[in-house]
Protein backbone atom coordinates (compact mmCIF):
# COMPACT_ATOMS: atom_id res chain seq x y z
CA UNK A 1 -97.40 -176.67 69.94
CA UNK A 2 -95.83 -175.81 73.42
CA UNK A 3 -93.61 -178.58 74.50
CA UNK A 4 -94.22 -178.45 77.78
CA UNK A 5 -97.82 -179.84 77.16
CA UNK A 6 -97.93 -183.69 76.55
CA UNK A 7 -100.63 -185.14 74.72
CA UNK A 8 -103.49 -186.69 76.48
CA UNK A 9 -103.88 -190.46 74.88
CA UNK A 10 -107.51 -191.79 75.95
CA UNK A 11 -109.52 -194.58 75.16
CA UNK A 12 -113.40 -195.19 75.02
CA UNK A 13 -114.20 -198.63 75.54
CA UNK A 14 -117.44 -199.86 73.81
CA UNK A 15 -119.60 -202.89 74.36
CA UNK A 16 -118.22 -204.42 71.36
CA UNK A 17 -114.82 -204.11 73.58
CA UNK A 18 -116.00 -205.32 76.71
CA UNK A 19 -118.00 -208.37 75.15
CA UNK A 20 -114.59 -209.02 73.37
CA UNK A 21 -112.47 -208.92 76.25
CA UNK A 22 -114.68 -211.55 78.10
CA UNK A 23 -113.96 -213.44 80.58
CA UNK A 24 -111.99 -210.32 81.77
CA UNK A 25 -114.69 -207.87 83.58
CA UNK A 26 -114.93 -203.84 82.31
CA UNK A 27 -112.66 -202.80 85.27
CA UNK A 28 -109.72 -205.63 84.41
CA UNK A 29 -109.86 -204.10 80.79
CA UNK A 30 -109.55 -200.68 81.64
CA UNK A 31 -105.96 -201.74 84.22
CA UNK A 32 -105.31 -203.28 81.07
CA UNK A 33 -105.46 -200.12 79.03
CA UNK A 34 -103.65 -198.03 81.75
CA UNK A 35 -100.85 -200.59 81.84
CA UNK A 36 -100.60 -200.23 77.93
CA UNK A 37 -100.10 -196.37 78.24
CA UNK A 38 -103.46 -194.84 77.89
CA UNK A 39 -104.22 -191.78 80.46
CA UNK A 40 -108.13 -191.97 80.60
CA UNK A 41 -110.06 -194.83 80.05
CA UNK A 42 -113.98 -194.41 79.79
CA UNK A 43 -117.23 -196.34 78.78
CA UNK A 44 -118.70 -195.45 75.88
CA UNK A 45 -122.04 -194.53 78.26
CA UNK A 46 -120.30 -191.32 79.29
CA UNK A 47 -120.18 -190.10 75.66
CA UNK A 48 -124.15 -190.47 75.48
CA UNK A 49 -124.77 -188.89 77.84
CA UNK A 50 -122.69 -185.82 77.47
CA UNK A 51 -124.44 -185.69 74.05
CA UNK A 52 -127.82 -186.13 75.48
CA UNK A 53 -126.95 -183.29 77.75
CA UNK A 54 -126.08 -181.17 75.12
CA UNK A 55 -128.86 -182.30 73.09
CA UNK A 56 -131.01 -181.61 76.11
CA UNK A 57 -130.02 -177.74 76.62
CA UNK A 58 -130.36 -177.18 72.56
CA UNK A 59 -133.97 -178.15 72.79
CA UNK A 60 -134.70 -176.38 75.76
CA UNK A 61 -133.47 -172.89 74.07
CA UNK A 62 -135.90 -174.31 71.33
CA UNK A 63 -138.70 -174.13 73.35
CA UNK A 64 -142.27 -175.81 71.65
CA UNK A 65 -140.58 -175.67 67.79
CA UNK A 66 -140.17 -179.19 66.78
CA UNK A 67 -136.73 -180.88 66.19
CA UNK A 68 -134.86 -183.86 64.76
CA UNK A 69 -131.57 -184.86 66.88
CA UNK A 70 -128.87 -185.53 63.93
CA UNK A 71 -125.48 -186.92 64.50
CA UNK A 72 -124.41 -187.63 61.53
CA UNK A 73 -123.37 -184.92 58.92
CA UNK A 74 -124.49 -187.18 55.90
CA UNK A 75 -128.26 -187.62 57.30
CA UNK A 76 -128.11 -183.91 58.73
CA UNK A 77 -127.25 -182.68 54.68
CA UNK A 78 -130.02 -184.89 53.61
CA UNK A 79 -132.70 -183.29 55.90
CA UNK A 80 -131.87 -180.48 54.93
CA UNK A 81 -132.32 -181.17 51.45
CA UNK A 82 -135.06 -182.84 51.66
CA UNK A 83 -137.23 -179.55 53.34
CA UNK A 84 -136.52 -180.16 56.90
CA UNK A 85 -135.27 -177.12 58.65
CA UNK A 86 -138.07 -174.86 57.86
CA UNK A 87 -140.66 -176.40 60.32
CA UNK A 88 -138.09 -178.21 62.50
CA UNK A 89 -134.63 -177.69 64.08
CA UNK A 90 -132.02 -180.03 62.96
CA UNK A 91 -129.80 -180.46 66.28
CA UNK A 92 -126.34 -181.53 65.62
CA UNK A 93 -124.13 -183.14 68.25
């Protein structure tokens, strides 16, 4: 690893985190992270939607064949041995 590159230390604050922090609101929680050392702070919202996105542009290329959205590796495995792949997509994110 080049030293002259410093790692990146981000956090994505859930729900679960935001409900916890209460009374504090989302944006005193994420000065709070900043102020413990954390570079990037985001809600967890931006991570669904950059896999929805993705998700998105692998069913376009997909055209009118069917597909199940899969996230997990363990359920993915199981589709697949259960028979689903040959009449549907399995789209992993």
């Amino acid at each position: 690893m080049d030293s002259t590159i410093t790692p990146l230390h981000a956090v994505i604050l859930g729900h679960d985190a935001i409900l916890a922090a209460r009374p504090a609101d989302p944006v005193q929680l994420a000065r709070a992270c900043h102020l413990l050392g954390f570079d990037l702070v985001v809600p967890v919202t931006w991570g669904e939607e950059l896999v929805a996105t993705h998700a998105a542009e692998r069913l376009k290329a997909l055209g009118e064949m069917a597909a199940v959205h899969v996230a997990c590796p363990f359920v993915a495995e199981r589709l697949r041995s259960n028979g689903v792949g040959g009449s549907a997509a399995a789209i992993r994110t």
